[in-house]
C-alpha atoms as a PDB file:
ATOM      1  CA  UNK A   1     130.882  86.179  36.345  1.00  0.00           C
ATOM      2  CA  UNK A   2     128.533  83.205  36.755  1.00  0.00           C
ATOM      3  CA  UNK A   3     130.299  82.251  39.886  1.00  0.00           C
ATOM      4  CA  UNK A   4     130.203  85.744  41.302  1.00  0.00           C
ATOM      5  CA  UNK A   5     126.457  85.484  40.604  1.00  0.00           C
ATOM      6  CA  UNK A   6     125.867  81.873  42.258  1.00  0.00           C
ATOM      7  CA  UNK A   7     127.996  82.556  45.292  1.00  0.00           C
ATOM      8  CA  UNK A   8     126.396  86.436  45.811  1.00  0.00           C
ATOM      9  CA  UNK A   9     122.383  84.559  45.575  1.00  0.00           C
ATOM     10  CA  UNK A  10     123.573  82.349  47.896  1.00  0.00           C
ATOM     11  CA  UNK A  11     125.163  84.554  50.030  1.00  0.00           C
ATOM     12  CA  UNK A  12     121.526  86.353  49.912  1.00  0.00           C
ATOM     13  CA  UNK A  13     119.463  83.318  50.858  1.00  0.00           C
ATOM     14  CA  UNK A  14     121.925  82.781  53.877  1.00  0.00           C
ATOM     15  CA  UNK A  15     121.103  86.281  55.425  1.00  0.00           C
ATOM     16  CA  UNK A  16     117.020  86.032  54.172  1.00  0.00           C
ATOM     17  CA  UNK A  17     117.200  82.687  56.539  1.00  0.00           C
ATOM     18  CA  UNK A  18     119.341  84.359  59.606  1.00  0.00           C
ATOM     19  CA  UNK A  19     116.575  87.185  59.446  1.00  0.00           C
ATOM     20  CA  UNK A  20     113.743  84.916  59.347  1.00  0.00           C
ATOM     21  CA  UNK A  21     114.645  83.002  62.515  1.00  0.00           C
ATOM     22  CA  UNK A  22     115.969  86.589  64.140  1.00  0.00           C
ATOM     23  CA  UNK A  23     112.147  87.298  63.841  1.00  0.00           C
ATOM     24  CA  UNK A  24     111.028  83.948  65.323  1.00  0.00           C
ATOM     25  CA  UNK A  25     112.676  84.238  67.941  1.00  0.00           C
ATOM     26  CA  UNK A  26     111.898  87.792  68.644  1.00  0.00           C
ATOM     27  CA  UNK A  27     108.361  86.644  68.380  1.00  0.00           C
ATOM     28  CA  UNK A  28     108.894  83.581  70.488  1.00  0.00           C
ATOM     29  CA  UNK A  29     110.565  85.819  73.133  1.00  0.00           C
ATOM     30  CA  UNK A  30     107.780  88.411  72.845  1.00  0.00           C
ATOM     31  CA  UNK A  31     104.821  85.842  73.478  1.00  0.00           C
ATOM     32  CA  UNK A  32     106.295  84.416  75.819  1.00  0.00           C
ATOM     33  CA  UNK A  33     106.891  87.682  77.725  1.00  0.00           C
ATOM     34  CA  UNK A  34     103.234  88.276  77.607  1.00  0.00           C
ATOM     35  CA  UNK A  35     102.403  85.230  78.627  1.00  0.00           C
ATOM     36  CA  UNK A  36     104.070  85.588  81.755  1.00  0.00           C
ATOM     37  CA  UNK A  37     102.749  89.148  82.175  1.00  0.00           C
ATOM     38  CA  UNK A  38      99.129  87.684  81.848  1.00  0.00           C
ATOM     39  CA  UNK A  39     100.160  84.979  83.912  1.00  0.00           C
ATOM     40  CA  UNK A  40     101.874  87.123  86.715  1.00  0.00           C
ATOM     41  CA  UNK A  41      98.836  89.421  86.366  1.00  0.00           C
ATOM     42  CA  UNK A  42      96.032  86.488  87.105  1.00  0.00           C
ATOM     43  CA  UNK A  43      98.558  84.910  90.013  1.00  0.00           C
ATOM     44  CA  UNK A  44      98.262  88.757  91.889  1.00  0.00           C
ATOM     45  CA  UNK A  45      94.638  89.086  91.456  1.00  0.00           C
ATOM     46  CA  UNK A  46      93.919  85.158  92.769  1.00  0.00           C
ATOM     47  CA  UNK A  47      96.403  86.356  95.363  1.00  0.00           C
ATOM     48  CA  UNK A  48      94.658  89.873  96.217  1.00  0.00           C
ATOM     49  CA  UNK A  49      90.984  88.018  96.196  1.00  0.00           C
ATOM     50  CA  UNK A  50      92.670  85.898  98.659  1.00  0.00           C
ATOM     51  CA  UNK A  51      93.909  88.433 100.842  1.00  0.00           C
ATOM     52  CA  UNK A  52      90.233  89.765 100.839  1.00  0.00           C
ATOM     53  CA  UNK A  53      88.428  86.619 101.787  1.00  0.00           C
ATOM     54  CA  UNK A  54      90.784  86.530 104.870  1.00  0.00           C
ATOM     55  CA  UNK A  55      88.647  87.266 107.991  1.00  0.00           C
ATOM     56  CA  UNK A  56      89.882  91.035 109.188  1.00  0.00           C
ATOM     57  CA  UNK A  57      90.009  89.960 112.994  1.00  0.00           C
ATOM     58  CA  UNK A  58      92.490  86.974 112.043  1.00  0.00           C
ATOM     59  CA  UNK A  59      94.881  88.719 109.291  1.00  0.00           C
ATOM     60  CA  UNK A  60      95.030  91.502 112.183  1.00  0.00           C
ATOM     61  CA  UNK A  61      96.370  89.069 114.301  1.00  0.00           C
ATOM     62  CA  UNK A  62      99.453  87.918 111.896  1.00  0.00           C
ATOM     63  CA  UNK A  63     102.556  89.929 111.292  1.00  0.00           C
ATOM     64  CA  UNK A  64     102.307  93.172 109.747  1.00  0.00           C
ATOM     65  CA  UNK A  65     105.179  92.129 107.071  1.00  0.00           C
ATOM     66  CA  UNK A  66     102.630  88.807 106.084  1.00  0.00           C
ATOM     67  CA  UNK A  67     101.641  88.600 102.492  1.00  0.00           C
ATOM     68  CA  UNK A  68      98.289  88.438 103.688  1.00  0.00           C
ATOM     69  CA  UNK A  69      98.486  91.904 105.421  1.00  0.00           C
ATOM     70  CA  UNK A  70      99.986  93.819 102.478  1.00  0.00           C
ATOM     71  CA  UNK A  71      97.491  92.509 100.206  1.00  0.00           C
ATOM     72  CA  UNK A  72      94.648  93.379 102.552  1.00  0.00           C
ATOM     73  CA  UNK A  73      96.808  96.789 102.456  1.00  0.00           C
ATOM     74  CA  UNK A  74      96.508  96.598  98.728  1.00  0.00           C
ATOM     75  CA  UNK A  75      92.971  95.850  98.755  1.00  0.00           C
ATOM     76  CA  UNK A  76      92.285  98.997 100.857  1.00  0.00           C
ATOM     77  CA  UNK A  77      94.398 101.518  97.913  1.00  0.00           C
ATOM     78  CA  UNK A  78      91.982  99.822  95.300  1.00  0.00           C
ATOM     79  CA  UNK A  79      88.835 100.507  96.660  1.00  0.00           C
ATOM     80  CA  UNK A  80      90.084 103.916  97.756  1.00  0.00           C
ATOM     81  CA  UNK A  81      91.075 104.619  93.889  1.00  0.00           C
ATOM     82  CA  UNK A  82      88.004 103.071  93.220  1.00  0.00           C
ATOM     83  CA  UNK A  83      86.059 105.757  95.064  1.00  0.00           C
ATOM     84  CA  UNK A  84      87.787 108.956  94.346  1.00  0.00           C
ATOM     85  CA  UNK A  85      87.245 107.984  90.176  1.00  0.00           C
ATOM     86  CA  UNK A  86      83.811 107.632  90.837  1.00  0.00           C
ATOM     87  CA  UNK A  87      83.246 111.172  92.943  1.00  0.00           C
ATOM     88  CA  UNK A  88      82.188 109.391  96.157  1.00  0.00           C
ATOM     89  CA  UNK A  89      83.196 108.403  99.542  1.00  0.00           C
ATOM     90  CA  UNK A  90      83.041 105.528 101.534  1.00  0.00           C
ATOM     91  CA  UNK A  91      81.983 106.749 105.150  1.00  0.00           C
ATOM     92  CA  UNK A  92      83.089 104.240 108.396  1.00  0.00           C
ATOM     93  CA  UNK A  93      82.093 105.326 111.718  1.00  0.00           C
ATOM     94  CA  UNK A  94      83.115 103.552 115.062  1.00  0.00           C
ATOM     95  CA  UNK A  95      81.267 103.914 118.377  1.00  0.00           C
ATOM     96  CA  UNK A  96      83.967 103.888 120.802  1.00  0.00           C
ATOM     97  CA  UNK A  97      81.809 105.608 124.005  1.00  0.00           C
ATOM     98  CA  UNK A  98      78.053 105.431 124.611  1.00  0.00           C
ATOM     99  CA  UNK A  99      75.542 102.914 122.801  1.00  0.00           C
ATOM    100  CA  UNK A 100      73.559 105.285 120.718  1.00  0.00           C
ATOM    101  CA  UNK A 101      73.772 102.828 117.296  1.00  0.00           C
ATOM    102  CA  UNK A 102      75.206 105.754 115.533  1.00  0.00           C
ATOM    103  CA  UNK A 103      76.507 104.441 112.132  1.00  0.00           C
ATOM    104  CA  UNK A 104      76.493 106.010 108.495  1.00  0.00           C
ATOM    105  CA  UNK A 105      72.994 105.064 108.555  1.00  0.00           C
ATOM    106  CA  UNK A 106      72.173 106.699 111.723  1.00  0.00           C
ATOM    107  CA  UNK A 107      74.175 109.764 110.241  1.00  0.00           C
ATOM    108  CA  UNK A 108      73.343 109.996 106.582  1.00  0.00           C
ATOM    109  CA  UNK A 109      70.275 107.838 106.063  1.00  0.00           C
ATOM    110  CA  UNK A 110      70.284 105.990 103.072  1.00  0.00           C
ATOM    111  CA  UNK A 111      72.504 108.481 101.192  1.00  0.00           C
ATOM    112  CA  UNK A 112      74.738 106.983  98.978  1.00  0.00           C
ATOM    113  CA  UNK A 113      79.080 107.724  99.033  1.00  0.00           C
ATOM    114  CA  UNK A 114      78.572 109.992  95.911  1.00  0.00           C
ATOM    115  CA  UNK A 115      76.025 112.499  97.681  1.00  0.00           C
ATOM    116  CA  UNK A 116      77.348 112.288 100.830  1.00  0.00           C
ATOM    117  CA  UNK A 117      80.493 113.927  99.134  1.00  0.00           C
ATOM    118  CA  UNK A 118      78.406 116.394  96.934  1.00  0.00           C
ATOM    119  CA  UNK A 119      76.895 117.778 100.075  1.00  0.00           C
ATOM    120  CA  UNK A 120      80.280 118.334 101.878  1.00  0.00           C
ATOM    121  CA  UNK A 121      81.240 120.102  99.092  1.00  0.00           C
ATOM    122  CA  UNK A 122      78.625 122.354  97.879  1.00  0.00           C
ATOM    123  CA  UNK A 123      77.397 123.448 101.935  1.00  0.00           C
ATOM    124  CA  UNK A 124      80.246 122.119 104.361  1.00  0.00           C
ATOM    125  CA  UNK A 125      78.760 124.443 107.277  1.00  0.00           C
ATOM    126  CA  UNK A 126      74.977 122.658 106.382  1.00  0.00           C
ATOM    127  CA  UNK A 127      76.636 119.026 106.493  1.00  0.00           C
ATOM    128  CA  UNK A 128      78.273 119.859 110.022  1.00  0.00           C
ATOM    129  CA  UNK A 129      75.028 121.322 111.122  1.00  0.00           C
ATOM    130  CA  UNK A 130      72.771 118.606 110.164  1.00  0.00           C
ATOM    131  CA  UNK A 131      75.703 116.034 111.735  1.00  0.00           C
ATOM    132  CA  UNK A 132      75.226 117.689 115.187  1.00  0.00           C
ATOM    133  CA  UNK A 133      71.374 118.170 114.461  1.00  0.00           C
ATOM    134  CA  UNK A 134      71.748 114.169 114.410  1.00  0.00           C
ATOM    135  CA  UNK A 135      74.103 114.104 117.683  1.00  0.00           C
ATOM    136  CA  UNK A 136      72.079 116.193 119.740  1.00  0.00           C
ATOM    137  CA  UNK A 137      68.968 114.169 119.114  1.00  0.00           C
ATOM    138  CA  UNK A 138      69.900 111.429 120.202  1.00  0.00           C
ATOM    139  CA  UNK A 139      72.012 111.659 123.049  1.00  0.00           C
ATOM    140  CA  UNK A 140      70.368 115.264 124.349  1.00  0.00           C
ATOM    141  CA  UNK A 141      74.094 116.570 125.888  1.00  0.00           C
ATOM    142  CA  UNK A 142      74.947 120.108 126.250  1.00  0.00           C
ATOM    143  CA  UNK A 143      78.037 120.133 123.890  1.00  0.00           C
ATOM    144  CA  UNK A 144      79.204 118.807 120.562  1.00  0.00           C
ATOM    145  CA  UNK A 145      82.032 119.082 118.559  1.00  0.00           C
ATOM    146  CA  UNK A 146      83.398 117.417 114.697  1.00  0.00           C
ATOM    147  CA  UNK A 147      86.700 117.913 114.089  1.00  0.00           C
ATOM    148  CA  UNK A 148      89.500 116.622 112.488  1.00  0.00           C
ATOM    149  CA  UNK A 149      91.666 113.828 113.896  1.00  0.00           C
ATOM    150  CA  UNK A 150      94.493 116.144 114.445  1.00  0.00           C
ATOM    151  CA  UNK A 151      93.208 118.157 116.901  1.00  0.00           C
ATOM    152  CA  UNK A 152      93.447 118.661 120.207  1.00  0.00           C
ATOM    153  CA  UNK A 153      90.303 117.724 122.189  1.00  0.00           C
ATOM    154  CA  UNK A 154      90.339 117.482 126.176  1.00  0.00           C
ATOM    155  CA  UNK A 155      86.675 117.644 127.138  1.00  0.00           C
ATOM    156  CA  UNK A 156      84.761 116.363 130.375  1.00  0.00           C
ATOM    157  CA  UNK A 157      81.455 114.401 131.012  1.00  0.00           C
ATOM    158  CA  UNK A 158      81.470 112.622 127.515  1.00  0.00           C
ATOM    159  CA  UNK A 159      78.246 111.065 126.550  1.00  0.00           C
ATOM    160  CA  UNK A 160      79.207 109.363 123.384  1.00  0.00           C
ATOM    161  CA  UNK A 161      82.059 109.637 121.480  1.00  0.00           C
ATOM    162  CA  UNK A 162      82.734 107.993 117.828  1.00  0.00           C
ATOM    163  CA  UNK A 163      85.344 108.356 115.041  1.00  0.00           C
ATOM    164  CA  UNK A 164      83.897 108.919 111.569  1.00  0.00           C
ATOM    165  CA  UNK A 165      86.618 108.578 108.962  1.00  0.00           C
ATOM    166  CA  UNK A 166      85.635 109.171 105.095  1.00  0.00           C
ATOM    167  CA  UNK A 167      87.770 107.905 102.284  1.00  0.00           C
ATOM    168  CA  UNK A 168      87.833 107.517  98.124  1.00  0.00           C
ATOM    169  CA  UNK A 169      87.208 110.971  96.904  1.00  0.00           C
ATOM    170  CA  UNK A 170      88.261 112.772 100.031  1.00  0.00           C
ATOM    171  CA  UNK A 171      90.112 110.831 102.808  1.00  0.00           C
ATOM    172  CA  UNK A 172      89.423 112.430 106.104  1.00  0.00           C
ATOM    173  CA  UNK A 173      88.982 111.188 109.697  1.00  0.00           C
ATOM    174  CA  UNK A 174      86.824 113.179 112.451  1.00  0.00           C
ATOM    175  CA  UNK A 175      86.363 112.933 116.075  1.00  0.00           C
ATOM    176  CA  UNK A 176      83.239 112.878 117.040  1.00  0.00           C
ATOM    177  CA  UNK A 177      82.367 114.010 120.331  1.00  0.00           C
ATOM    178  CA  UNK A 178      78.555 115.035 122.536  1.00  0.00           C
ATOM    179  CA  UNK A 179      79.386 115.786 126.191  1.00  0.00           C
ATOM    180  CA  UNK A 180      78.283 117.633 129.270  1.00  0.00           C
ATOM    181  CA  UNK A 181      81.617 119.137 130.815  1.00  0.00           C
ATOM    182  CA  UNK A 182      83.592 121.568 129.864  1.00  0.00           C
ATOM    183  CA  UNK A 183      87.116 121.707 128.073  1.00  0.00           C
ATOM    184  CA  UNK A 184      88.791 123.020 124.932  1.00  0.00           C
ATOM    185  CA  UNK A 185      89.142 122.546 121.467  1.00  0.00           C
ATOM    186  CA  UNK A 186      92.598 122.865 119.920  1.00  0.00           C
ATOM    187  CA  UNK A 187      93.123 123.961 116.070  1.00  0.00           C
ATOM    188  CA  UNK A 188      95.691 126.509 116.340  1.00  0.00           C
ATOM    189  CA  UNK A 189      98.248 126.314 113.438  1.00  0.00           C
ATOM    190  CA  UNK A 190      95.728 124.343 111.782  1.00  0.00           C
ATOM    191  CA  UNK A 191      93.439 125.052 108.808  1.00  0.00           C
ATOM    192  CA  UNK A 192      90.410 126.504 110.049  1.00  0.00           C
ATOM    193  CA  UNK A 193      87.072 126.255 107.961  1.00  0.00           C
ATOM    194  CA  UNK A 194      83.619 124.274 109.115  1.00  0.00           C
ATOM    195  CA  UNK A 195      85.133 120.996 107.082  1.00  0.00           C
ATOM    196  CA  UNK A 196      87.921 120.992 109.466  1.00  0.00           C
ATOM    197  CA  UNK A 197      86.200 121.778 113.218  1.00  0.00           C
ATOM    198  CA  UNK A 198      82.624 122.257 113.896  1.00  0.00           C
ATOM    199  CA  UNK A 199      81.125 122.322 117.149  1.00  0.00           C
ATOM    200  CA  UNK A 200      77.505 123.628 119.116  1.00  0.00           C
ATOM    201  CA  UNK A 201      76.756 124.047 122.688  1.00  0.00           C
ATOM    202  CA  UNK A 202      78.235 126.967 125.592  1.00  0.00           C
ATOM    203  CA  UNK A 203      81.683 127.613 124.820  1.00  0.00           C
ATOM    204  CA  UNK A 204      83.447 130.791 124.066  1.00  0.00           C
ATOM    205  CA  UNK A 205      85.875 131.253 121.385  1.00  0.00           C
ATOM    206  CA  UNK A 206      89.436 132.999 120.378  1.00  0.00           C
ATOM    207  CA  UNK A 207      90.967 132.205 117.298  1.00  0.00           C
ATOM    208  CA  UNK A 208      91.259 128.485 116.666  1.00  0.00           C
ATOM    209  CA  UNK A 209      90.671 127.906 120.178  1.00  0.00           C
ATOM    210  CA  UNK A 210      87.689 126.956 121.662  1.00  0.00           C
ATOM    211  CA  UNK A 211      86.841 126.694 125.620  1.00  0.00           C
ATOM    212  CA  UNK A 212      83.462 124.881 126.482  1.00  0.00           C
ATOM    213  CA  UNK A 213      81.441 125.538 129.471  1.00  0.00           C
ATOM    214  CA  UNK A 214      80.254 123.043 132.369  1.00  0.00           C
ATOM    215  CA  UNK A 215      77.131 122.838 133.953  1.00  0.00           C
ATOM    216  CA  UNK A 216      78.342 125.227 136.659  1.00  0.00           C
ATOM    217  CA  UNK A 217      79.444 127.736 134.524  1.00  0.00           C
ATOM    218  CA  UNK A 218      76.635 127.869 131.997  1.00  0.00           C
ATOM    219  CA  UNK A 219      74.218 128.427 135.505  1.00  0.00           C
ATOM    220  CA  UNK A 220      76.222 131.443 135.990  1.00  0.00           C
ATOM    221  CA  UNK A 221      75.242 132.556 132.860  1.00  0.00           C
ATOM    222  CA  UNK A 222      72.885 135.256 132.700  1.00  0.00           C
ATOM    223  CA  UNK A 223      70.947 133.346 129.555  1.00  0.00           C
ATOM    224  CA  UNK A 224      71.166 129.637 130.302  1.00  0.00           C
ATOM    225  CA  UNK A 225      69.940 128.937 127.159  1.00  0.00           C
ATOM    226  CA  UNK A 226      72.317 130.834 124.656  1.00  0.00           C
ATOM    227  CA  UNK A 227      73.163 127.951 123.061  1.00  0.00           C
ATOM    228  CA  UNK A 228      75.743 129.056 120.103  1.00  0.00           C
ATOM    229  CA  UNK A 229      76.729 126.991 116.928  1.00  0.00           C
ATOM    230  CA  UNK A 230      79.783 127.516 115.003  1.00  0.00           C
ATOM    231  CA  UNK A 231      77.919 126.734 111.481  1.00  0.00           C
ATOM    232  CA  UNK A 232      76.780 130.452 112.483  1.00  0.00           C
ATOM    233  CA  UNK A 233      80.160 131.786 111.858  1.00  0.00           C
ATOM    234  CA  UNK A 234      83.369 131.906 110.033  1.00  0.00           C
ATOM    235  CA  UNK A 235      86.080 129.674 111.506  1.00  0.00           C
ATOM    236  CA  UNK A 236      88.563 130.348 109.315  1.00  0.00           C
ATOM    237  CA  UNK A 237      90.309 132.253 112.024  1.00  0.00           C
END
C-alpha cells in the first residue's frame, strides 16, 4: 500500500512538471508570435511611410509591380478610408485645357472635404449650379457641362476643360467642360440625376441626350439669349 502511494505521488509530480513546461512553452510560442506581429506591423508602416516620401513623378516612372508603387497604391486606400469615416471628401481637380487657375480653391473656396460633401448631398442641383456659376465667370463661354467620367462628351470650340475627381466619402470623377461649339452629351443607359450630368448654355434635350448649339445656330434662334440650365429640371430621364 505504501508503495502504491509513493509510486502514484510520484507519478503525479511527473505530469504537474510536463504541464508546467506545456504552458511555458505555449507562452513562449505565444510571445513570440506577437512579437513578430508587432514587429511585422512596425516593418509595413516604416515601409508604407516610405512609399509616401517617394516623389510621385519618380515612383510613376518605375514598374507598376515595384514595392514602391503598391505601397503608394496602399497609401491612396488609407487616406480614402480615412475620408469616407470621417464624412468628407478629398476634391483633386486637373486643368488639362485653358489657363483659368481653376483648382478646389477656385471651385469651393476655402470649404473644407466634410462640407463640400454635405452640400452635394443635401442640394446636388445647387452644388452643380454654383459649379457652373464658377465656370461661366471666369472663362465667359456659351456652354458648360459636369458630368460623370463615363459619359460620352464630343463638343466643339472648348475653352477650358478640367477633370475634377472627388474621393473618401464618395469617390466620383467629373469632366469638366466650358465651350463655344456645339455637340452632344451622352448618358443614355446611364443613371440620370443632377449628381451624375449637369450642364447650362443653348442645347436642346431628349432623354439622356443632350445636343448643344453653335454660334450659328443659336443666331438662328429667335431669342439669342434663352440661355437654359439643367439645375432647372429633372434629369432623371
Amino acid at each position: 500500500m505504501i508503495f502504491a502511494l509513493a509510486v502514484g505521488d510520484v507519478s503525479l509530480k511527473t505530469l504537474s512538471g510536463d504541464g508546467g513546461k506545456a504552458r511555458s512553452r505555449s507562452n513562449l510560442l505565444r510571445s513570440c508570435s506577437l512579437s513578430a506581429l508587432l514587429f511585422s506591423g512596425l516593418l509595413c508602416l516604416g515601409l508604407l511611410r516610405y512609399g509616401q516620401e517617394v516623389p510621385s513623378d519618380i515612383s510613376q516612372q518605375l514598374p507598376s509591380g515595384t514595392p514602391v508603387r503598391r505601397l503608394r497604391g496602399l497609401g491612396g486606400l488609407a487616406e480614402t478610408l480615412r475620408h469616407a469615416v470621417k464624412s468628407e471628401v478629398e476634391v483633386l481637380v486637373r486643368e488639362i485645357v485653358g489657363e483659368f487657375g481653376f483648382s478646389k480653391e477656385a471651385l469651393f473656396g476655402d470649404k473644407d472635404g466634410r462640407t463640400i460633401y454635405e452640400d452635394l448631398r443635401a442640394d446636388d442641383a445647387k452644388y452643380m449650379r454654383d459649379l457652373k456659376d464658377t465656370l461661366q465667370n471666369r472663362t465667359g463661354a456659351r456652354n458648360f457641362l459636369i458630368a460623370k467620367s463615363d459619359s460620352r462628351v464630343d463638343v466643339e470650340d472648348v475653352v477650358a476643360q478640367l477633370t475634377m475627381r472627388l474621393s473618401g466619402a464618395l469617390n466620383i470623377e467629373y469632366v469638366v467642360v466650358a465651350f463655344n461649339g456645339g455637340g452632344v452629351l451622352d448618358r443614355r443607359g446611364k443613371p440620370g440625376g443632377h449628381r451624375n450630368w449637369s450642364f447650362r448654355g443653348f442645347y436642346a434635350k431628349d432623354g439622356m441626350f443632350a445636343t448643344f448649339l453653335d454660334a450659328k445656330q443659336v443666331e438662328e434662334l429667335d431669342n439669342k439669349d434663352a440661355v437654359q440650365d439643367s439645375c432647372e429640371f429633372s434629369l432623371d430621364a
